[in-house]
PDB file of N, CA and C in Angstrom:
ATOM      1  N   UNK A   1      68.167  75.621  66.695  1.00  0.00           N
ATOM      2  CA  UNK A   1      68.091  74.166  66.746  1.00  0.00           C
ATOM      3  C   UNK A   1      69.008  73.640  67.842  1.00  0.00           C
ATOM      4  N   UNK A   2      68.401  73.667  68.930  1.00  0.00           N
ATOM      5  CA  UNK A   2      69.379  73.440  70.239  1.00  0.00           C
ATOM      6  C   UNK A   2      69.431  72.042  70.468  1.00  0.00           C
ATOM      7  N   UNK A   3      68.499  71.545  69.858  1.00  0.00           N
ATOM      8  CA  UNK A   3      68.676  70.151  69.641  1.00  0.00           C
ATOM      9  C   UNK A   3      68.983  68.924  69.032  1.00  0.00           C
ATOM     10  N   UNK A   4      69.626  70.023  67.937  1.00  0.00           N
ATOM     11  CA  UNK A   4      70.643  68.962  66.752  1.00  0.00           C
ATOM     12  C   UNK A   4      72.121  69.020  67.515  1.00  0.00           C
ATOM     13  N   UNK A   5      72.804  67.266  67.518  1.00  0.00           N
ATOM     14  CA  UNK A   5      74.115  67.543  68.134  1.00  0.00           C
ATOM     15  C   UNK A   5      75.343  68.335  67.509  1.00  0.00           C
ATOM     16  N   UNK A   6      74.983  68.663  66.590  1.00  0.00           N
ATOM     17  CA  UNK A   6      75.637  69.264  65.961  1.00  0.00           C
ATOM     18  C   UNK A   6      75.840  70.926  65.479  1.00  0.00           C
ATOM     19  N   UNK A   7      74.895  71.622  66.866  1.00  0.00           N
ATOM     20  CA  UNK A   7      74.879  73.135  66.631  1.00  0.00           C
ATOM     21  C   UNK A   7      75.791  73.571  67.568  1.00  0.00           C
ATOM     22  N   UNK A   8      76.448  73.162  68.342  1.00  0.00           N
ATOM     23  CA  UNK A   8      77.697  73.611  68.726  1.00  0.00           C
ATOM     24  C   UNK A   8      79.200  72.981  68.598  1.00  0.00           C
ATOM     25  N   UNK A   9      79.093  72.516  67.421  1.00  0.00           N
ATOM     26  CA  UNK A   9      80.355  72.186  66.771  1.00  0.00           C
ATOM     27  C   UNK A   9      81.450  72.740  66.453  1.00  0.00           C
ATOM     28  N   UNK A  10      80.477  73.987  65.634  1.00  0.00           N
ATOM     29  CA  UNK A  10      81.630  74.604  64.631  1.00  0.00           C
ATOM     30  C   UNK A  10      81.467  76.206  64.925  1.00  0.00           C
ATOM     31  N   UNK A  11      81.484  75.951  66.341  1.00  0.00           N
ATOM     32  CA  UNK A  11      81.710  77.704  66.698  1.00  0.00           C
ATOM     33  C   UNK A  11      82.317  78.148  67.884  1.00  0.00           C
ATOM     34  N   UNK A  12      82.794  79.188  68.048  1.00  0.00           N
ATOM     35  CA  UNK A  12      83.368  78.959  69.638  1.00  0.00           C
ATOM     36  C   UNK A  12      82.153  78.817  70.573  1.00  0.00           C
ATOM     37  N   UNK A  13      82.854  78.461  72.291  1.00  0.00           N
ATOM     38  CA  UNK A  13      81.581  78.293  72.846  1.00  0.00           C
ATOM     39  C   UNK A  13      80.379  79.803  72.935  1.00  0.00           C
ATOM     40  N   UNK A  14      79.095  79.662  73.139  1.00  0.00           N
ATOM     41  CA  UNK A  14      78.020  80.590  73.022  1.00  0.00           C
ATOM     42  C   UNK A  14      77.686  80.948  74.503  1.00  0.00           C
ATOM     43  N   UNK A  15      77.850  79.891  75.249  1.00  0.00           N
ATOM     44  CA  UNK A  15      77.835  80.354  76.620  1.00  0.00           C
ATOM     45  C   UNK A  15      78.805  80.613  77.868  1.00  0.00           C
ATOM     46  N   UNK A  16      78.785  81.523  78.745  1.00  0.00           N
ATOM     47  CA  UNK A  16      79.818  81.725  79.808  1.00  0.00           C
ATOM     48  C   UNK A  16      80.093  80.614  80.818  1.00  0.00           C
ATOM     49  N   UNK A  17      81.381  80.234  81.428  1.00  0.00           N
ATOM     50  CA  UNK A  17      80.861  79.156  82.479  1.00  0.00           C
ATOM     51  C   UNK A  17      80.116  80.078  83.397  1.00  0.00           C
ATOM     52  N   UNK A  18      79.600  78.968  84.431  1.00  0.00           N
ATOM     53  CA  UNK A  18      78.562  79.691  85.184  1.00  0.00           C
ATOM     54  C   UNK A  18      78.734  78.895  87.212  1.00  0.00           C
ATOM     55  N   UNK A  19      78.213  79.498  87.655  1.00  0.00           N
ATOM     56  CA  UNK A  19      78.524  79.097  89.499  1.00  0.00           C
ATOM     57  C   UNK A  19      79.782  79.050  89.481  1.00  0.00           C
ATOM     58  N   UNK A  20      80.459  80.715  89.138  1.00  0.00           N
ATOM     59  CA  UNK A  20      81.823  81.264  89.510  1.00  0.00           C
ATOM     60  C   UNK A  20      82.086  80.995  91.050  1.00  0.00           C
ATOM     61  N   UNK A  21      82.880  80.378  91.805  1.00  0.00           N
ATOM     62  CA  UNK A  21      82.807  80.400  93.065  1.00  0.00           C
ATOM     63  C   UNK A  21      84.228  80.582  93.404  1.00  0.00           C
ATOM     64  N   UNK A  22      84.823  81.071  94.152  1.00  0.00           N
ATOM     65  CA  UNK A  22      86.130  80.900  94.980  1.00  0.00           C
ATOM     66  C   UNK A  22      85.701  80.364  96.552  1.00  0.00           C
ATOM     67  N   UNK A  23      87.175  79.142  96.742  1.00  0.00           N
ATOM     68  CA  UNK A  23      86.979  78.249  97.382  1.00  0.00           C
ATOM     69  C   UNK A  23      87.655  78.490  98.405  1.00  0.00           C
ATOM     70  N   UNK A  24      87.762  78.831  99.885  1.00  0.00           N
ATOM     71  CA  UNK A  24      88.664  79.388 100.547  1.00  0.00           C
ATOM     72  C   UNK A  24      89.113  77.994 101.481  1.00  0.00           C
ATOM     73  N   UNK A  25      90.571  78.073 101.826  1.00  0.00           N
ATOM     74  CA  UNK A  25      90.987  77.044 102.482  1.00  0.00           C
ATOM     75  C   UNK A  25      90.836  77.610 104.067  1.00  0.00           C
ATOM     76  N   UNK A  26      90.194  76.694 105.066  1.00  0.00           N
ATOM     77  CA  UNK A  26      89.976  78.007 106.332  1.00  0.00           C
ATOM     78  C   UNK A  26      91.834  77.323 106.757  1.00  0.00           C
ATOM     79  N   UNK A  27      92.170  78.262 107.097  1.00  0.00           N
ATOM     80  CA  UNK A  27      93.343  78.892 107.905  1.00  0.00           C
ATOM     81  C   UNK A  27      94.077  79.215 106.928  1.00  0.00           C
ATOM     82  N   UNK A  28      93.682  79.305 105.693  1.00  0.00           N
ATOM     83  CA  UNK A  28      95.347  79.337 104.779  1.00  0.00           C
ATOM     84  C   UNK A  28      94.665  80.391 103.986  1.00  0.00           C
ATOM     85  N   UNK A  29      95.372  81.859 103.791  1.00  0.00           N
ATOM     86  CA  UNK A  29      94.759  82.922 103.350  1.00  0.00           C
ATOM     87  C   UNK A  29      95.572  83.216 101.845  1.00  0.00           C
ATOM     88  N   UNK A  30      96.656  82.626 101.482  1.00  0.00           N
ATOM     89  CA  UNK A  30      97.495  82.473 100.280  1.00  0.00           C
ATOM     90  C   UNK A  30      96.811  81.390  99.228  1.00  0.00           C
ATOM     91  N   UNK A  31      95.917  80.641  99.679  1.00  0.00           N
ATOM     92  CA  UNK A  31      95.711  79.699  98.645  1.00  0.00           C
ATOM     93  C   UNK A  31      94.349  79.635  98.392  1.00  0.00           C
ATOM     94  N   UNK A  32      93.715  79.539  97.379  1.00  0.00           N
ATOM     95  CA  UNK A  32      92.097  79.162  97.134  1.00  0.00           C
ATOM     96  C   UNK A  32      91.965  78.471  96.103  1.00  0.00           C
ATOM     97  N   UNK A  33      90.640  77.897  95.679  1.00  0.00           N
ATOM     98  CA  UNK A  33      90.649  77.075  94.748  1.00  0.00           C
ATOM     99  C   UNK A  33      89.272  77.906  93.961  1.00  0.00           C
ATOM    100  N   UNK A  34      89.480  78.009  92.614  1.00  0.00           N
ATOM    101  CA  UNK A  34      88.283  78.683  91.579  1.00  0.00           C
ATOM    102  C   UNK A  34      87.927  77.375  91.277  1.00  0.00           C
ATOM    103  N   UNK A  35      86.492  77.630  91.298  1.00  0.00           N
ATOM    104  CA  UNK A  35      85.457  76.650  90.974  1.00  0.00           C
ATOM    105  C   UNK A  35      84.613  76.979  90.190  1.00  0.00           C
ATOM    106  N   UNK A  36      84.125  76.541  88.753  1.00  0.00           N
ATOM    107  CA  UNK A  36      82.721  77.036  87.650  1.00  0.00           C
ATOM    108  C   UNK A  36      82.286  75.802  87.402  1.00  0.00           C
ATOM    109  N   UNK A  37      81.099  76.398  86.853  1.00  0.00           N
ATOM    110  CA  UNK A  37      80.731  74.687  85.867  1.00  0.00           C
ATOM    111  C   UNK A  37      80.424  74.955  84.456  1.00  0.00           C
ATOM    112  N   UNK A  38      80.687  73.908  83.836  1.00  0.00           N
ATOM    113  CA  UNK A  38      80.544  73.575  82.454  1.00  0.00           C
ATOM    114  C   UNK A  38      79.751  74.768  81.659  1.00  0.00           C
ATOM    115  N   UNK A  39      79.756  75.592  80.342  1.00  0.00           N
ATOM    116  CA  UNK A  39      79.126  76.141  79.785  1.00  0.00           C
ATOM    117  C   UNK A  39      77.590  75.112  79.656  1.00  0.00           C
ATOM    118  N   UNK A  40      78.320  74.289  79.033  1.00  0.00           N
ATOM    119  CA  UNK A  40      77.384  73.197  78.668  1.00  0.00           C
ATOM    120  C   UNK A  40      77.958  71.891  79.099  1.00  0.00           C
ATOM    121  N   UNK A  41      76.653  71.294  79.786  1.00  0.00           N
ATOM    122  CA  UNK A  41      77.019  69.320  79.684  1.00  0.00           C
ATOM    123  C   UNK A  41      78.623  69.035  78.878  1.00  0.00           C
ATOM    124  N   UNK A  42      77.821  68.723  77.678  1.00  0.00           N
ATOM    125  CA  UNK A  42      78.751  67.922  76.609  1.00  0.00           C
ATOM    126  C   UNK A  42      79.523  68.619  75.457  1.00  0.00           C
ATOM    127  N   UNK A  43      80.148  70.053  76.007  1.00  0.00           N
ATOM    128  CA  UNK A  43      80.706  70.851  75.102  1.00  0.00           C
ATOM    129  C   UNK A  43      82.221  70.289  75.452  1.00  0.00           C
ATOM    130  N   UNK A  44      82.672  70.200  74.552  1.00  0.00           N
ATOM    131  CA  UNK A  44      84.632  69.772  74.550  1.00  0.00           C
ATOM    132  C   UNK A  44      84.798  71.318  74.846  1.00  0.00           C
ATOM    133  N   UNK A  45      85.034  71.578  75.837  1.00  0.00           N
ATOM    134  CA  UNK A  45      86.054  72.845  75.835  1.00  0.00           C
ATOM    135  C   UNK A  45      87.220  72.807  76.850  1.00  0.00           C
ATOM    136  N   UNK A  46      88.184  73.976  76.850  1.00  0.00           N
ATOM    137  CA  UNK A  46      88.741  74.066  78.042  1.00  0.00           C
ATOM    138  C   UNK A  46      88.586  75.611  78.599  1.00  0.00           C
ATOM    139  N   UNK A  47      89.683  76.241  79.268  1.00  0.00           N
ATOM    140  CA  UNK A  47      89.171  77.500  79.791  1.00  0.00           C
ATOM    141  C   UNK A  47      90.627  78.246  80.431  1.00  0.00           C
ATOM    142  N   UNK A  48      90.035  79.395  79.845  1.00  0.00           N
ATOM    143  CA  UNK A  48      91.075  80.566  80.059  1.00  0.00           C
ATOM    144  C   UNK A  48      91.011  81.208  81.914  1.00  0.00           C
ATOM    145  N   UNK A  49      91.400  81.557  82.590  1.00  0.00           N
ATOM    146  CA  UNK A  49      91.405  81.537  83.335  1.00  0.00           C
ATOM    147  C   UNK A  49      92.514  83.261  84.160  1.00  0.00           C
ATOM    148  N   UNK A  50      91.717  84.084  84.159  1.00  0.00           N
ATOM    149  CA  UNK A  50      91.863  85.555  84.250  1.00  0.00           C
ATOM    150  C   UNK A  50      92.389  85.658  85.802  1.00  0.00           C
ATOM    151  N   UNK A  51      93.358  86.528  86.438  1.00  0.00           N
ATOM    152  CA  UNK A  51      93.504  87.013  87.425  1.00  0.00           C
ATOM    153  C   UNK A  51      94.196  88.198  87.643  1.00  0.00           C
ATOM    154  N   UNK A  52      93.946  89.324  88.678  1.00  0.00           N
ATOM    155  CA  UNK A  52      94.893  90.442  89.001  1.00  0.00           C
ATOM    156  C   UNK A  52      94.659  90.676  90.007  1.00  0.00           C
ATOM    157  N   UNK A  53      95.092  91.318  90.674  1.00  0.00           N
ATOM    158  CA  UNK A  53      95.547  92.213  91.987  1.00  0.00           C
ATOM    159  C   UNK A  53      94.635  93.433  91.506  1.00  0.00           C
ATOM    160  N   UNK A  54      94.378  94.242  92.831  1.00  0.00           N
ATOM    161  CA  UNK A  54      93.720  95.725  92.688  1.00  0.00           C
ATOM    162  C   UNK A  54      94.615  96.329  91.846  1.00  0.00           C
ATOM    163  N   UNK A  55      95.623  96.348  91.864  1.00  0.00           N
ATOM    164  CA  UNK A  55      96.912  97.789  90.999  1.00  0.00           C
ATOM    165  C   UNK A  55      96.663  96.717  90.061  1.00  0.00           C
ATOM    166  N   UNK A  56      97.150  96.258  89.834  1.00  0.00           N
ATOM    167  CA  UNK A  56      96.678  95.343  88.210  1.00  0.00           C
ATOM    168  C   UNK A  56      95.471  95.688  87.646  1.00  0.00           C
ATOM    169  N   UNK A  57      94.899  95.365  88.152  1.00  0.00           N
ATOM    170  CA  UNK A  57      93.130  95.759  87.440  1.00  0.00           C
ATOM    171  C   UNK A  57      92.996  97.633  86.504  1.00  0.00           C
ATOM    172  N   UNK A  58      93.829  98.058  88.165  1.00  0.00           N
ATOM    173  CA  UNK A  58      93.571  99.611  87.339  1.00  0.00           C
ATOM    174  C   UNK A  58      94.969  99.638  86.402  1.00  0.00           C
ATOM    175  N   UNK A  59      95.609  98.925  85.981  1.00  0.00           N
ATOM    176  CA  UNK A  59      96.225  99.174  84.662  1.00  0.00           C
ATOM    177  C   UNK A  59      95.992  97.868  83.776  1.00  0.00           C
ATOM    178  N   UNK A  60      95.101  97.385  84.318  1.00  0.00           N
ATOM    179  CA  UNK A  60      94.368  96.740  82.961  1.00  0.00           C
ATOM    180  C   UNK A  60      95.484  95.044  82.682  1.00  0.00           C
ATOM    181  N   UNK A  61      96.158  94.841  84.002  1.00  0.00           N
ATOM    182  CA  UNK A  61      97.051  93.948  83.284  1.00  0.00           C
ATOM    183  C   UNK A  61      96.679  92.775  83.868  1.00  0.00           C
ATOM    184  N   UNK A  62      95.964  91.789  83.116  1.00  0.00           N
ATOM    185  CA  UNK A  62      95.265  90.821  83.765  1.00  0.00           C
ATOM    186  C   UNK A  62      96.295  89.610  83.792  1.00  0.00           C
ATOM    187  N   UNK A  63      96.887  88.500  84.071  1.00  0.00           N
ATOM    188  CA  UNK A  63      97.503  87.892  84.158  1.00  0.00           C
ATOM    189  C   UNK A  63      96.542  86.266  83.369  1.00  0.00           C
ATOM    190  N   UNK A  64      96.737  85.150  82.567  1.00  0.00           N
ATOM    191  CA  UNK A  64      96.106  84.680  82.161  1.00  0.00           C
ATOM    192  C   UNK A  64      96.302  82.836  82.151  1.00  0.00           C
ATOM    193  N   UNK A  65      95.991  82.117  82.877  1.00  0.00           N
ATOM    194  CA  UNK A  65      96.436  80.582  82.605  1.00  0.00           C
ATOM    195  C   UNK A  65      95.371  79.827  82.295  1.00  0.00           C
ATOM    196  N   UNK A  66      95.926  78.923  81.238  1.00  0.00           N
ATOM    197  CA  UNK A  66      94.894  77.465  81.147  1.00  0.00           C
ATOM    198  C   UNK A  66      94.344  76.783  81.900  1.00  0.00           C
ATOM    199  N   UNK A  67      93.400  76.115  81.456  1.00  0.00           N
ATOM    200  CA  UNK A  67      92.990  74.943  82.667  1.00  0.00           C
ATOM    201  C   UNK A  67      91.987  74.020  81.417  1.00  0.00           C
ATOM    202  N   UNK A  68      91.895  73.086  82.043  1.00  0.00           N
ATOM    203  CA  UNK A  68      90.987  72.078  81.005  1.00  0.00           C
ATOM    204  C   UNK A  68      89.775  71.382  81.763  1.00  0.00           C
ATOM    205  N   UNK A  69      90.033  71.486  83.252  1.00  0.00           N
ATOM    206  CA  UNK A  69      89.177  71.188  83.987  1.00  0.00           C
ATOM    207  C   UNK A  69      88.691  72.463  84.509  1.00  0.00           C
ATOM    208  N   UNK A  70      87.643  72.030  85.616  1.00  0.00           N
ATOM    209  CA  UNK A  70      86.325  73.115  85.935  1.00  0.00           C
ATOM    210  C   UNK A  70      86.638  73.940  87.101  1.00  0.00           C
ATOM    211  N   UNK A  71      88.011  73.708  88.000  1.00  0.00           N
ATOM    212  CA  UNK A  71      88.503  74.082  88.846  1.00  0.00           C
ATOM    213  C   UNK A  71      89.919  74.376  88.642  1.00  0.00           C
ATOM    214  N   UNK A  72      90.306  75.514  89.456  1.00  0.00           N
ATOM    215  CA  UNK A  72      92.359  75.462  89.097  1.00  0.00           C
ATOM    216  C   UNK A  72      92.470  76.458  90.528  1.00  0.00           C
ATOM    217  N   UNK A  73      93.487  75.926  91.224  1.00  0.00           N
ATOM    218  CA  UNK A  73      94.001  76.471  92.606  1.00  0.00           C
ATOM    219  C   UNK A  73      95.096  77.531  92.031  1.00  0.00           C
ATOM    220  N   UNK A  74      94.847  78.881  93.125  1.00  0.00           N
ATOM    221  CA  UNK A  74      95.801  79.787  92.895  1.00  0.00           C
ATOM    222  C   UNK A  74      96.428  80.012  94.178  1.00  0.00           C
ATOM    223  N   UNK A  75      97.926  80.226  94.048  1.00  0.00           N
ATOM    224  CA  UNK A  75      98.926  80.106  95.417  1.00  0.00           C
ATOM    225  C   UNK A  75      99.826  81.667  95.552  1.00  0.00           C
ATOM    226  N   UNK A  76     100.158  81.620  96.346  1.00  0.00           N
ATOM    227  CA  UNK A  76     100.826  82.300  96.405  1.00  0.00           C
ATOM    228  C   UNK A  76     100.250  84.276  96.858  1.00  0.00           C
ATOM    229  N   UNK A  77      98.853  84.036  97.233  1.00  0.00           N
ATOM    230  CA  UNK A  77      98.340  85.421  97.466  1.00  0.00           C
ATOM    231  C   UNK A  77      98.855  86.022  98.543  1.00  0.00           C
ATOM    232  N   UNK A  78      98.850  87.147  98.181  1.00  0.00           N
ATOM    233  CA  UNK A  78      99.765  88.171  98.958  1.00  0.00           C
ATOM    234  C   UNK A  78      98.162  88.982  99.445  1.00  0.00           C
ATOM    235  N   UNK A  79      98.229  89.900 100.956  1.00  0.00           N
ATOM    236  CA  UNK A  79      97.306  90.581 101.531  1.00  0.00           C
ATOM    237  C   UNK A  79      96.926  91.697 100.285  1.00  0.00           C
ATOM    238  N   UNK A  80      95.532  91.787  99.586  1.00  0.00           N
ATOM    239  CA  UNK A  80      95.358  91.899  98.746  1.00  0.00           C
ATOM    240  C   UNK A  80      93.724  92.240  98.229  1.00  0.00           C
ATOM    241  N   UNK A  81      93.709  92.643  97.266  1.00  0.00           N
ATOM    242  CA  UNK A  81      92.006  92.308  97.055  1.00  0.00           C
ATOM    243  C   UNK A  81      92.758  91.538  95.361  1.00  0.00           C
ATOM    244  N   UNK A  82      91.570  90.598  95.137  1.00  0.00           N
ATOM    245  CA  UNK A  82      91.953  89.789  93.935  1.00  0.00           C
ATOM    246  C   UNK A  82      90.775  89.563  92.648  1.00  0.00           C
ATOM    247  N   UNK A  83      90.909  89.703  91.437  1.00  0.00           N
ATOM    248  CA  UNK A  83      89.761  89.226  91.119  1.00  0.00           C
ATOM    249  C   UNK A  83      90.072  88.093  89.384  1.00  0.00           C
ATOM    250  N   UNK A  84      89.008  87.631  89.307  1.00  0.00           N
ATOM    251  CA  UNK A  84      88.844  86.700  88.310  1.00  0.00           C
ATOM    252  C   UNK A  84      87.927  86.305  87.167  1.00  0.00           C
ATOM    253  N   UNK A  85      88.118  85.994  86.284  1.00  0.00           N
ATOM    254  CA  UNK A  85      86.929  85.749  85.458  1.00  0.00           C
ATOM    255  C   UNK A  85      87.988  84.248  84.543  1.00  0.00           C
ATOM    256  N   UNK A  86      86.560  83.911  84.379  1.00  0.00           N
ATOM    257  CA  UNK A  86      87.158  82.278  83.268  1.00  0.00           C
ATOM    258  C   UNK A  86      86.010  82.484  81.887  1.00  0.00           C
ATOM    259  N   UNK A  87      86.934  82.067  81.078  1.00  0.00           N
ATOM    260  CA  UNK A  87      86.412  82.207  79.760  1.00  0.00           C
ATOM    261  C   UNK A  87      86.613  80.623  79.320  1.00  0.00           C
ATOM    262  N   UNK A  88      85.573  79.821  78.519  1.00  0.00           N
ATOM    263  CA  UNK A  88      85.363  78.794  77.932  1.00  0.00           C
ATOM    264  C   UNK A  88      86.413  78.658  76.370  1.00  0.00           C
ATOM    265  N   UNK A  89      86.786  78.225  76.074  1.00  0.00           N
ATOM    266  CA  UNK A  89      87.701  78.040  75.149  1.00  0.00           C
ATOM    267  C   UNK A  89      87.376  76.880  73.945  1.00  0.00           C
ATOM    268  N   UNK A  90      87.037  76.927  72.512  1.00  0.00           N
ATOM    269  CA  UNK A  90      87.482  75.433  72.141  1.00  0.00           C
ATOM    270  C   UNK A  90      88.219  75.480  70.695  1.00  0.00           C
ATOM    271  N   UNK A  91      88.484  74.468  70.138  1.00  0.00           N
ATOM    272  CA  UNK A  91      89.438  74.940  68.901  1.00  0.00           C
ATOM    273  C   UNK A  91      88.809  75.664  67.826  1.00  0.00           C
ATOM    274  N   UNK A  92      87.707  76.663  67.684  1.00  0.00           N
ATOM    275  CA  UNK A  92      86.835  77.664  66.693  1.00  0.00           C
ATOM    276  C   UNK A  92      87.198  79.041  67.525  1.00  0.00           C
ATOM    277  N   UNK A  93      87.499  79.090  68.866  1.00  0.00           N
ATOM    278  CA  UNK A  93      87.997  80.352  69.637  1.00  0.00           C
ATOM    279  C   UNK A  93      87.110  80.333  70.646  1.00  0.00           C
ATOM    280  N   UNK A  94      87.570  81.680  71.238  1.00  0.00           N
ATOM    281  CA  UNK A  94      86.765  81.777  72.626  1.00  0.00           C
ATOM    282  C   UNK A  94      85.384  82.590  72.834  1.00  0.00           C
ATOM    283  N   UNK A  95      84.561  81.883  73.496  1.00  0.00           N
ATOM    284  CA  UNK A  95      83.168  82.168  74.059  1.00  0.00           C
ATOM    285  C   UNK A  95      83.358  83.396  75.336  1.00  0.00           C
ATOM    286  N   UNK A  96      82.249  83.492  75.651  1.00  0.00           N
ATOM    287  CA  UNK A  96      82.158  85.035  76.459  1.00  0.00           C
ATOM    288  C   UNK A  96      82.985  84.764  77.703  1.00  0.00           C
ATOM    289  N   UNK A  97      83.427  85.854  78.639  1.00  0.00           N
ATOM    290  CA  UNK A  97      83.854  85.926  79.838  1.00  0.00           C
ATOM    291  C   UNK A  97      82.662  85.852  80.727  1.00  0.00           C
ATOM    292  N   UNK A  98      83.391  85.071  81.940  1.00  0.00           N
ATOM    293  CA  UNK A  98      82.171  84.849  82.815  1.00  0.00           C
ATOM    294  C   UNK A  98      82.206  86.486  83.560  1.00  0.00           C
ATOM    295  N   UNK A  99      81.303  86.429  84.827  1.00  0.00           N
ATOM    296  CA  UNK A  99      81.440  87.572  85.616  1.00  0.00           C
ATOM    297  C   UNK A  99      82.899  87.538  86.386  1.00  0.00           C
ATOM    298  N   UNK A 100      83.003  88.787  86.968  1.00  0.00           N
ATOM    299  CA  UNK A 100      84.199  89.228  87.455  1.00  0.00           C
ATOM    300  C   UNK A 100      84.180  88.222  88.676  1.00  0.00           C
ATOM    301  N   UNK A 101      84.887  87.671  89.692  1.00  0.00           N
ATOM    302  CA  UNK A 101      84.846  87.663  91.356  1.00  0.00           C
ATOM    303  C   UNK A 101      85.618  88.376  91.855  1.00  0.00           C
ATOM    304  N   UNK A 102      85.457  88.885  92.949  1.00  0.00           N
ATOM    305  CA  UNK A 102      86.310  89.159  93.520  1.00  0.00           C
ATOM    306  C   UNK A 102      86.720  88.793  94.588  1.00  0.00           C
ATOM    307  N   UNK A 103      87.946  88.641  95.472  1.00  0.00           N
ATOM    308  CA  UNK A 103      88.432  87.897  96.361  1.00  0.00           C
ATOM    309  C   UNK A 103      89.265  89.007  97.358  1.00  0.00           C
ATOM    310  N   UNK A 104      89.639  89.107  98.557  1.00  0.00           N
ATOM    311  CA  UNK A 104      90.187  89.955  99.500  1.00  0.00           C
ATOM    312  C   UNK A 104      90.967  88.767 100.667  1.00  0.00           C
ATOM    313  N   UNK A 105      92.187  88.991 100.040  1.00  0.00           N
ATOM    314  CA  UNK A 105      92.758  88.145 101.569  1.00  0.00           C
ATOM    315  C   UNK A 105      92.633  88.823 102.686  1.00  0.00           C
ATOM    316  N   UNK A 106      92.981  88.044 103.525  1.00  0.00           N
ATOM    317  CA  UNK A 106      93.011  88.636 104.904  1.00  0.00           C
ATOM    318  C   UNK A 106      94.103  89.362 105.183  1.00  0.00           C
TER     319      UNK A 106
END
């Protein structure tokens, strides 16, 4: 019933965000901006927001910040390969991980 307002109320979200994008600033190779959109239109959520480094990844240690909006800038990249995933969040728990990105400074 995808069309009662009330079937995604009382569960965490069901869908991944989606149009994972990283946003590159041209000349500035330390800073980018992650960009998704909404699981859904009119879902209240916010979103978890995944990152590591290559040596991070292969020990599994993902680093993790909030965000409540659909975008969040990351600073500070070091020459690197980088990657990311955002997970939808709401107060019933968390909905699926989006796909991985991956990112490579210069």
């Amino acid at each position: 019933d995808k069309d009662s307002p009330t079937a995604n109320q009382n569960q965490p979200p069901k869908n991944k965000p989606h149009n994972f994008t990283v946003v590159a600033m041209e000349g500035c190779h330390s800073f980018i901006i992650l960009d998704w959109a909404r699981p859904l239109k009119d879902d209240m959520v916010s979103y978890m927001v995944y990152s590591a480094s290559y040596d991070d990844v292969l020990n599994n240690r993902w680093s993790s910040r909030a965000s409540t909006g659909t975008h969040l800038p990351v600073e500070n990249l070091k020459p690197n390969s980088y990657y990311f995933k955002v997970q939808a969040k709401n107060v019933f728990g968390l909905g699926p991980v989006s796909d991985t990105l991956t990112y490579v400074t210069e």
